[in-house]
C-alpha atoms as a PDB file:
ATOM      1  CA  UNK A   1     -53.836 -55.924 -38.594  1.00  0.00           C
ATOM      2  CA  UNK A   2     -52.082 -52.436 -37.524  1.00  0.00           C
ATOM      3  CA  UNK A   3     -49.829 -50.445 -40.101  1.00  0.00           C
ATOM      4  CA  UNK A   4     -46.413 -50.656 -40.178  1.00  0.00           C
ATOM      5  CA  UNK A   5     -46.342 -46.870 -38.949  1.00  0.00           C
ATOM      6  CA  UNK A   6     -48.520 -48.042 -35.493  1.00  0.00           C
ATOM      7  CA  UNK A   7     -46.149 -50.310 -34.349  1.00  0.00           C
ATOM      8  CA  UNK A   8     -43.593 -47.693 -34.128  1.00  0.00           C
ATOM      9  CA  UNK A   9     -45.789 -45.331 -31.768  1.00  0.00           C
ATOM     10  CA  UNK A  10     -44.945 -46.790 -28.643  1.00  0.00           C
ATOM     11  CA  UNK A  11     -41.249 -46.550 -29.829  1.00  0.00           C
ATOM     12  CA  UNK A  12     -41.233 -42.855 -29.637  1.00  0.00           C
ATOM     13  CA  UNK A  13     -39.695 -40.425 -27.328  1.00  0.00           C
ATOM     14  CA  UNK A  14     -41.839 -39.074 -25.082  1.00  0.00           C
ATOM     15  CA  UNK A  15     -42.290 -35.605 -25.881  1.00  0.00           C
ATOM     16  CA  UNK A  16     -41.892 -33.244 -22.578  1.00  0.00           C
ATOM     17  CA  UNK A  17     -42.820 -29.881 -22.886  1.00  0.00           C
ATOM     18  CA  UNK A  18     -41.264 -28.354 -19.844  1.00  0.00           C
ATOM     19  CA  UNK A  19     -41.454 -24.430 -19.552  1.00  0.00           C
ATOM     20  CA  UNK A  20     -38.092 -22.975 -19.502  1.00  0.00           C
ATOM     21  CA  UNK A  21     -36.323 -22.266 -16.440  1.00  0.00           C
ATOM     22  CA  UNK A  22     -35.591 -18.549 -15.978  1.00  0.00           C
ATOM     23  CA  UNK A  23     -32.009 -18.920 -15.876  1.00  0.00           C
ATOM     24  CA  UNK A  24     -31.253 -15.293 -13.630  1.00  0.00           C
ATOM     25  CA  UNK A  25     -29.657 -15.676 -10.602  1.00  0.00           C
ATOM     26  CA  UNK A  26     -31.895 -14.874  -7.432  1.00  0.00           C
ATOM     27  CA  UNK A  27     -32.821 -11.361  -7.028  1.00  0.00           C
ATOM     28  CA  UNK A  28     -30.213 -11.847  -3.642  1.00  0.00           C
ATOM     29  CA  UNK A  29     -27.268 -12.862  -5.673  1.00  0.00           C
ATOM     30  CA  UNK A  30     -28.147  -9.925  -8.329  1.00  0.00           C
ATOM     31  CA  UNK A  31     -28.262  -7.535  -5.774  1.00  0.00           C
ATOM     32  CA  UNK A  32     -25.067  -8.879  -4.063  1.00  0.00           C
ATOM     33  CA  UNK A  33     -23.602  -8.704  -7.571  1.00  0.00           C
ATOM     34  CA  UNK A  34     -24.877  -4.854  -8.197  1.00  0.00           C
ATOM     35  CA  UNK A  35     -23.447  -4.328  -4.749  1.00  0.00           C
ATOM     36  CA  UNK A  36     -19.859  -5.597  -6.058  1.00  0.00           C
ATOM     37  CA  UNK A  37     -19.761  -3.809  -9.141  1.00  0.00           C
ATOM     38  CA  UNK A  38     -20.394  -0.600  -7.592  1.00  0.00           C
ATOM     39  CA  UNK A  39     -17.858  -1.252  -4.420  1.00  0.00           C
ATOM     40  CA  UNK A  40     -15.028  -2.220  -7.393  1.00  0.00           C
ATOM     41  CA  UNK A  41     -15.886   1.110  -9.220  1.00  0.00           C
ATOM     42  CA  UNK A  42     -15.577   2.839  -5.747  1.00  0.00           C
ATOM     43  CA  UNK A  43     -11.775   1.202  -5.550  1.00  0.00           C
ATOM     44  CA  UNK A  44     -10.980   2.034  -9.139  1.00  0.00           C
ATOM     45  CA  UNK A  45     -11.805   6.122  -8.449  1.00  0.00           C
ATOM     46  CA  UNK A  46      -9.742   5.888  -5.128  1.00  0.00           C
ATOM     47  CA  UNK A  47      -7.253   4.027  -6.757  1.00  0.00           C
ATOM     48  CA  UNK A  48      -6.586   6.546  -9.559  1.00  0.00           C
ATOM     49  CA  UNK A  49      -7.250   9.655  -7.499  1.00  0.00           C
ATOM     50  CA  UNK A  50      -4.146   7.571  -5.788  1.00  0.00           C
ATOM     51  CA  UNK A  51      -1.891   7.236  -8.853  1.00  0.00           C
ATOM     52  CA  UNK A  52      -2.877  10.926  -9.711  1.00  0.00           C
ATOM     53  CA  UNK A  53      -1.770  12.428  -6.703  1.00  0.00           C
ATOM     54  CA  UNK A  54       1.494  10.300  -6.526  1.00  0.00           C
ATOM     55  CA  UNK A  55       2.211  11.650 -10.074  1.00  0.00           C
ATOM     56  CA  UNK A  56       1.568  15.512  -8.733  1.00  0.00           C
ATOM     57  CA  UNK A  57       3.654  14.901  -6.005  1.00  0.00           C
ATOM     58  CA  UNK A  58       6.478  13.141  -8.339  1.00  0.00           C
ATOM     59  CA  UNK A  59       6.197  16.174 -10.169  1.00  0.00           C
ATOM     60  CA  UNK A  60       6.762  18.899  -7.138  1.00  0.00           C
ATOM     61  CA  UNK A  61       9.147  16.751  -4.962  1.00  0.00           C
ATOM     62  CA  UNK A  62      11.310  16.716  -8.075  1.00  0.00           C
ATOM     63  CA  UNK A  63      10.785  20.700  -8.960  1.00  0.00           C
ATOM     64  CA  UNK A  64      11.729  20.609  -4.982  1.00  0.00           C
ATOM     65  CA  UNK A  65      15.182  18.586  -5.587  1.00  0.00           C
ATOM     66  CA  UNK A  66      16.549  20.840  -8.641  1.00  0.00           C
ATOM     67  CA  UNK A  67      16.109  23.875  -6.190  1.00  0.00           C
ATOM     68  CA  UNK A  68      17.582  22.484  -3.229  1.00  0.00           C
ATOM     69  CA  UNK A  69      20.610  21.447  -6.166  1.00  0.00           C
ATOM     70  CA  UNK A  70      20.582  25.445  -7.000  1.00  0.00           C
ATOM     71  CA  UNK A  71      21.007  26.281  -3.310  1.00  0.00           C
ATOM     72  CA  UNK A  72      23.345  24.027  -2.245  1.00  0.00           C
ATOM     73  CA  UNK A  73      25.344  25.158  -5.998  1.00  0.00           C
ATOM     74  CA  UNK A  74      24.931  28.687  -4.993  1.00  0.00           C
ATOM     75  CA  UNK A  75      26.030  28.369  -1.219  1.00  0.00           C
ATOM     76  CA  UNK A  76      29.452  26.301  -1.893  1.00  0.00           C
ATOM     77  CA  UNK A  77      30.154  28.783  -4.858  1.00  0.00           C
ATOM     78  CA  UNK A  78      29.754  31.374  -2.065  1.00  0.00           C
ATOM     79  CA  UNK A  79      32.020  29.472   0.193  1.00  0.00           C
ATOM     80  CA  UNK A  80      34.568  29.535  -2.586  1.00  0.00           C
ATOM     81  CA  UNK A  81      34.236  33.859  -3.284  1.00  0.00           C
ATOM     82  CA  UNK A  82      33.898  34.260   0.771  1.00  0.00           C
ATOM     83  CA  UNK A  83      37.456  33.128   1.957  1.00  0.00           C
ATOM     84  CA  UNK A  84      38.391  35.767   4.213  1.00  0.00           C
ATOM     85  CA  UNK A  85      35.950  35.174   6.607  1.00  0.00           C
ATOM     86  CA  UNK A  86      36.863  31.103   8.365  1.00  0.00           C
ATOM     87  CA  UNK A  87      33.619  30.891  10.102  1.00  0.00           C
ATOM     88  CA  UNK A  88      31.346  31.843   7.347  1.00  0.00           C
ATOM     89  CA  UNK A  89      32.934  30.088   4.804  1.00  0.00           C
ATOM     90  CA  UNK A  90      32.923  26.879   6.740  1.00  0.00           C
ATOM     91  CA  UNK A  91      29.018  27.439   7.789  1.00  0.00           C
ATOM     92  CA  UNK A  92      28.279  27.820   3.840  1.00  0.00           C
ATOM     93  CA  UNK A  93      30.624  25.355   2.993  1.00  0.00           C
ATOM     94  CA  UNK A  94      28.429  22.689   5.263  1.00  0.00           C
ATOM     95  CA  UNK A  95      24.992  24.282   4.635  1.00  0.00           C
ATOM     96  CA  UNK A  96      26.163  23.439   0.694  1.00  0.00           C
ATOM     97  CA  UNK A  97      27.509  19.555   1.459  1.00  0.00           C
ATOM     98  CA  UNK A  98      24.195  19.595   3.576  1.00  0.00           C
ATOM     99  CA  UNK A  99      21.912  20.666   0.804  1.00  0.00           C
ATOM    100  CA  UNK A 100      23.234  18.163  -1.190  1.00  0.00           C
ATOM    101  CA  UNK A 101      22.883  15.614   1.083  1.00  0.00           C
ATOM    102  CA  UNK A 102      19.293  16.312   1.205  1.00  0.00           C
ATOM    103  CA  UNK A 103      19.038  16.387  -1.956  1.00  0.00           C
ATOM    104  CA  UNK A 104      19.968  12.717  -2.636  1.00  0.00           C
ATOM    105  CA  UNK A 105      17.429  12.037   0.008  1.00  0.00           C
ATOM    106  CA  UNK A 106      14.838  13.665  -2.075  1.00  0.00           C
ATOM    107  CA  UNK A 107      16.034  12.206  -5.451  1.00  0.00           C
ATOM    108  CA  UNK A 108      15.841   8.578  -3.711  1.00  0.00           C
ATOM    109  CA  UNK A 109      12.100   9.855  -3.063  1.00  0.00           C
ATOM    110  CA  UNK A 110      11.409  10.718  -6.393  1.00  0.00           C
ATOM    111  CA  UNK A 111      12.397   7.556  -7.859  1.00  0.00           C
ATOM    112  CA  UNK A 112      10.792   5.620  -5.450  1.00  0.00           C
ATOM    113  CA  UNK A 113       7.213   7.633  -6.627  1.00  0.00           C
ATOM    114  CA  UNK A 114       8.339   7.236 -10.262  1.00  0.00           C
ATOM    115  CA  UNK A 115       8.694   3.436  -9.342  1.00  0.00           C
ATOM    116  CA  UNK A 116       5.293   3.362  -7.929  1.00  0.00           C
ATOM    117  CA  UNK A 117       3.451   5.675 -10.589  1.00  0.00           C
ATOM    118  CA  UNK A 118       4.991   3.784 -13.697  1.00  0.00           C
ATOM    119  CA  UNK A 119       4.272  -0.282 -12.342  1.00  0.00           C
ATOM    120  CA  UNK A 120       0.471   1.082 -12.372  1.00  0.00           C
END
C-alpha cells in the first residue's frame, strides 16, 4: 500500500529550472540607443547656445532702440532751436519722425525676441 504523501507526487508541478533570460536589449539597439542620447544632448547645446544668443541680441537690439529714441529726441529738439534756416529744419525735422519710425521697427523686434526667449 503507498502513503498518503505518494499519491500526491504525480500531482505536483513540474519544477522547471530555466536560466534567466538576460533581459538587455541587443548590443544593436544599445548602441542605436547610445547613439540617440548623445544626438539629443547635441540638440540641447545647440538649442541653448540658441536661446543664449537670442537673449544677447534682445539685450543689444534694445540698448540699440533707446539710442536711436535719443537721436531722433535730440534731432526734432534741434528742428525746434534751428528755425531760421527752412531747409535744415525740415531735413532734421524728418531725420527725427524717421528715427522714430525706425525705432518702432526695432521695438516690434525686440518683443518679438523677448517672445521667443521667454516661451523657452
Amino acid at each position: 500500500m503507498k502513503s498518503p504523501l505518494r499519491k500526491f507526487r504525480g500531482l505536483a508541478l513540474p519544477h522547471h529550472h530555466k536560466e534567466k533570460k538576460d533581459q538587455r536589449p541587443p548590443p544593436a539597439k544599445l548602441d542605436n540607443l547610445v547613439d540617440a542620447a548623445q544626438e539629443m544632448e547635441e540638440m540641447r547645446t545647440c538649442y541653448d547656445s540658441l536661446l543664449s544668443a537670442a537673449a544677447a541680441t534682445t539685450n543689444s537690439v534694445y540698448e540699440f532702440a533707446e539710442a536711436m529714441e535719443e537721436m531722433g529726441t535730440c534731432l526734432l529738439e534741434k528742428t525746434a532751436l534751428d528755425c531760421d534756416d527752412d531747409d535744415s529744419g525740415r531735413v532734421l525735422m524728418m531725420l527725427g519722425k524717421a528715427q522714430f519710425e525706425l525705432q518702432k521697427f526695432v521695438d516690434n523686434y525686440v518683443n518679438f525676441l523677448s517672445t521667443l526667449v521667454t516661451l523657452n
